[in-house]
C-alpha atoms as a PDB file:
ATOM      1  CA  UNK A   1     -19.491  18.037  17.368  1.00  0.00           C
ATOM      2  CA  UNK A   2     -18.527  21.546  18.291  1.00  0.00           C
ATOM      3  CA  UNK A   3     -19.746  24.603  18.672  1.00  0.00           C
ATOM      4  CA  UNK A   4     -22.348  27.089  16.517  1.00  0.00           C
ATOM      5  CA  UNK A   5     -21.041  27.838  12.954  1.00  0.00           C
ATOM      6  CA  UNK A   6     -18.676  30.870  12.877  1.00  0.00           C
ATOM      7  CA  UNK A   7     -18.456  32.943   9.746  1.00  0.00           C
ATOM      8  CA  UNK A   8     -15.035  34.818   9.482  1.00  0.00           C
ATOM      9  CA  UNK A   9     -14.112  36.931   6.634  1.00  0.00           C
ATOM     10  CA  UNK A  10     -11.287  37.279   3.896  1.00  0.00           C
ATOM     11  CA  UNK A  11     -11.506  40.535   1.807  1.00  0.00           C
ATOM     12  CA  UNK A  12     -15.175  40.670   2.052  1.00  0.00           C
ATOM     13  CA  UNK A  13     -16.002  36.663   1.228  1.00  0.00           C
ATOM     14  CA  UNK A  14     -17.466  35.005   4.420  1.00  0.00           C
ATOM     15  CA  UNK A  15     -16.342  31.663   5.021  1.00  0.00           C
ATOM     16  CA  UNK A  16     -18.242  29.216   7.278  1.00  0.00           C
ATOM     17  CA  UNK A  17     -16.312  27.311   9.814  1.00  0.00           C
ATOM     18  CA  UNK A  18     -17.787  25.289  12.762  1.00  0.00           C
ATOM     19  CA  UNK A  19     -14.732  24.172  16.232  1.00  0.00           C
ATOM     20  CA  UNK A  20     -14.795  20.801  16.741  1.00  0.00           C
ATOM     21  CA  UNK A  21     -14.370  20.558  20.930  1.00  0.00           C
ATOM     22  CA  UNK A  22     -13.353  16.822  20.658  1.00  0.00           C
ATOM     23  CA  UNK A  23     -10.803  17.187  17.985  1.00  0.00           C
ATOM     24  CA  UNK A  24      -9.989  20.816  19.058  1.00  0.00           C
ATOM     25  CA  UNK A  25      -9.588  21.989  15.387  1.00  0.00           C
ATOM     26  CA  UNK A  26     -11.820  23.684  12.856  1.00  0.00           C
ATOM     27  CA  UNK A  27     -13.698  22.483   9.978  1.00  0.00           C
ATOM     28  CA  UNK A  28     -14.050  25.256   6.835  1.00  0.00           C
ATOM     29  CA  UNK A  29     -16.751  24.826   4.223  1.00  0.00           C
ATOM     30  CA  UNK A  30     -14.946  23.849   1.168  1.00  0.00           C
ATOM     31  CA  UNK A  31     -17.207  25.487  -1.191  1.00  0.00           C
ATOM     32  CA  UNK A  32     -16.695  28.733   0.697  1.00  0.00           C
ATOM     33  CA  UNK A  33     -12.717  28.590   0.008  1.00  0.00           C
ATOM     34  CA  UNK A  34     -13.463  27.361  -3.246  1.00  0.00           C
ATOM     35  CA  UNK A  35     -15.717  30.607  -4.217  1.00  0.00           C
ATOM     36  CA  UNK A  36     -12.585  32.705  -2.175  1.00  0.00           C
ATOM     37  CA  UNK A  37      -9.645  31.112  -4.666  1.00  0.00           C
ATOM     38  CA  UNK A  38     -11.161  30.702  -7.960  1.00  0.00           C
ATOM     39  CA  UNK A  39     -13.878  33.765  -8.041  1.00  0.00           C
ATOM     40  CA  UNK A  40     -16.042  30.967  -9.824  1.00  0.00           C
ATOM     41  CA  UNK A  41     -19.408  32.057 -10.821  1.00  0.00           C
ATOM     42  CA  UNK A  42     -20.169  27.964  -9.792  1.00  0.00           C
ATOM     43  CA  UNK A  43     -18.077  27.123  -6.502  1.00  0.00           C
ATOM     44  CA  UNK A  44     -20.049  24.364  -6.015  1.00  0.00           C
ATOM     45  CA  UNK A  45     -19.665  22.650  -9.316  1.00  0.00           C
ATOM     46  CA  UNK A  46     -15.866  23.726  -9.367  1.00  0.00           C
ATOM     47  CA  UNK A  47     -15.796  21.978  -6.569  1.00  0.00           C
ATOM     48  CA  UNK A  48     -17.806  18.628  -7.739  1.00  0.00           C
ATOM     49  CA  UNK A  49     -15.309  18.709 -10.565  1.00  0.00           C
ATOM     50  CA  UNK A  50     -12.331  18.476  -8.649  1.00  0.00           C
ATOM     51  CA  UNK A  51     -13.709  16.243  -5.635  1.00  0.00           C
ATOM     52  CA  UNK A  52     -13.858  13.444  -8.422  1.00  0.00           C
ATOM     53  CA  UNK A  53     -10.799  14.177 -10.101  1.00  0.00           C
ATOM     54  CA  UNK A  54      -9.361  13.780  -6.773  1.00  0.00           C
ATOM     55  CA  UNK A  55     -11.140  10.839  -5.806  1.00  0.00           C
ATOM     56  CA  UNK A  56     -10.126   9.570  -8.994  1.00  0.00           C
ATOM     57  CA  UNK A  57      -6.306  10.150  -7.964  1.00  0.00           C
ATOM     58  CA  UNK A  58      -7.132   8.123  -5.012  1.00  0.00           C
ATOM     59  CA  UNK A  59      -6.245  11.698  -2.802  1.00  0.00           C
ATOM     60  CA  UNK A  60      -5.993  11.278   0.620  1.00  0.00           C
ATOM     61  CA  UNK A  61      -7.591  14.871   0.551  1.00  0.00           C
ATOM     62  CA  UNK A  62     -10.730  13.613  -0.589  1.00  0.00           C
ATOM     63  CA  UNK A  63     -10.698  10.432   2.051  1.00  0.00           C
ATOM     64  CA  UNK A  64     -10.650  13.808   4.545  1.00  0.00           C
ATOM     65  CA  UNK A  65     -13.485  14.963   3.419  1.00  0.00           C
ATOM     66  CA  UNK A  66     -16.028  16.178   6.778  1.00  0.00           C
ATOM     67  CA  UNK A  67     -20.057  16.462   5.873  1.00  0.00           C
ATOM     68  CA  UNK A  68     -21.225  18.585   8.495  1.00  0.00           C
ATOM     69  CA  UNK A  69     -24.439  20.597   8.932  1.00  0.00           C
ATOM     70  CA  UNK A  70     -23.950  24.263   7.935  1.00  0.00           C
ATOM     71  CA  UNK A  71     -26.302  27.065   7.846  1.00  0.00           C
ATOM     72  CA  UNK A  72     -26.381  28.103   3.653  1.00  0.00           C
ATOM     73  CA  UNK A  73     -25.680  32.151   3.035  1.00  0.00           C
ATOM     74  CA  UNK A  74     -28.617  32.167   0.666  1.00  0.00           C
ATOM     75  CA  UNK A  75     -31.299  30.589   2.285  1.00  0.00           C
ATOM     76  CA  UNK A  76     -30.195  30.192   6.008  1.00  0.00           C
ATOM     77  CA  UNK A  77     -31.630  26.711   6.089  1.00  0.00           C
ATOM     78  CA  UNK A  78     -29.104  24.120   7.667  1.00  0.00           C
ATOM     79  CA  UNK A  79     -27.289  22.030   5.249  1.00  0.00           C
ATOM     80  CA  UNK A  80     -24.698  18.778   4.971  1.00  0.00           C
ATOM     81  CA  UNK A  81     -21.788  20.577   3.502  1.00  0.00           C
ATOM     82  CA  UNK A  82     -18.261  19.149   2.997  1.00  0.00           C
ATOM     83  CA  UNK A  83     -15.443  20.499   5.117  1.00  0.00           C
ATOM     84  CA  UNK A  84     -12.255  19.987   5.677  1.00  0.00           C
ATOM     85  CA  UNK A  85      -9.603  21.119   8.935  1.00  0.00           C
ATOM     86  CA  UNK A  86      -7.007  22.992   8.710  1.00  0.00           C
ATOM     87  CA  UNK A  87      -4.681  20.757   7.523  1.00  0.00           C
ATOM     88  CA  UNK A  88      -6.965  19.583   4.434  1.00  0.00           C
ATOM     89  CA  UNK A  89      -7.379  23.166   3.603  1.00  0.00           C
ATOM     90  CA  UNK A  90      -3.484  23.760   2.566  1.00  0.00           C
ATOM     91  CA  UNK A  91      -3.657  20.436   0.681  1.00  0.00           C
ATOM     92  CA  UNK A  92      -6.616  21.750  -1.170  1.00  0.00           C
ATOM     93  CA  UNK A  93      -5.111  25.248  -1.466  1.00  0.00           C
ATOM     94  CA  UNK A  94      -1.810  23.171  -3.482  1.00  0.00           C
ATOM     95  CA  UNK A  95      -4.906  22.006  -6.081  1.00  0.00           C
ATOM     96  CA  UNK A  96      -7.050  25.035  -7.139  1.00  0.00           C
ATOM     97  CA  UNK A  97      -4.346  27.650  -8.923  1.00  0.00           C
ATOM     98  CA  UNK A  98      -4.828  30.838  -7.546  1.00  0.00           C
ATOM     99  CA  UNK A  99      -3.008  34.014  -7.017  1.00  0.00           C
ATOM    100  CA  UNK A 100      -4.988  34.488  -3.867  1.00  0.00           C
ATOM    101  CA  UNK A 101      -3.257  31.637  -2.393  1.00  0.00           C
ATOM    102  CA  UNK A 102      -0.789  33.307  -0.260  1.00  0.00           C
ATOM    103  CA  UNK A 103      -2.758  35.795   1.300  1.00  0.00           C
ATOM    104  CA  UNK A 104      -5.272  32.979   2.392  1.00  0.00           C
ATOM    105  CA  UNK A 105      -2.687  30.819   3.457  1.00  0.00           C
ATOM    106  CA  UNK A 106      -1.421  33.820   5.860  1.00  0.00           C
ATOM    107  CA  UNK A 107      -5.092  34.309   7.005  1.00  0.00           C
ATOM    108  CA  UNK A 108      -5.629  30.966   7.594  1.00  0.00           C
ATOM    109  CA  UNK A 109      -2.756  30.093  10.138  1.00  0.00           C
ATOM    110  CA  UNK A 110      -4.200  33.767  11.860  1.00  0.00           C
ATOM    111  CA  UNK A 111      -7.210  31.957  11.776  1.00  0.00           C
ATOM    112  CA  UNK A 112      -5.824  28.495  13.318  1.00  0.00           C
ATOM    113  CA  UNK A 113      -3.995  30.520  15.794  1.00  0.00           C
ATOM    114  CA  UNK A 114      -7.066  31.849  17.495  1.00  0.00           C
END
């Protein structure tokens, strides 16, 4: 799998993203986007909430779901984190209502253009 994690920003929130050279395609930390979209003072547990209300939906975004190692923002200590490509990312975008969601749709094709 890939390269070293890149961190890119979107108005000041880093989000950690690691190139997959097989695949040719980035993986995003979905927490990261999470914290971006919802300001939530608990992306993670946001996120545990709607990873089983998806699963329970039988989502094909959750069957998506990547666990790769990431290095954590707090502690710097490499972690399993679930990520998803680019693709994944709009289809989680369309669940989490946000008014952010166009701008970081239009930074994320910028992104996947690179």
């Amino acid at each position: 799998m890939g390269i070293e994690m890149q961190i890119q920003s979107f108005n000041d929130a880093k989000i950690r993203m690691v190139w997959d050279n097989e695949k040719e395609q980035y993986f995003f930390s979905v927490v990261d986007i999470i914290q971006v979209l919802t300001d939530s003072p608990t992306p993670r547990r946001y996120w545990s909430d709607l990873k089983r209300k998806l699963q329970a939906e039988g989502s094909e975004l959750y069957e998506n779901i990547v666990q790769l190692k990431m290095k954590s923002q707090k502690d710097g200590k490499k972690y399993l984190t679930d990520t998803l490509d680019i693709e994944g990312i709009f289809r989680l975008i369309e669940s989490v209502p946000s008014s952010k969601a166009e701008p970081f749709k239009m930074w994320l094709a910028s992104v996947g253009k690179e």
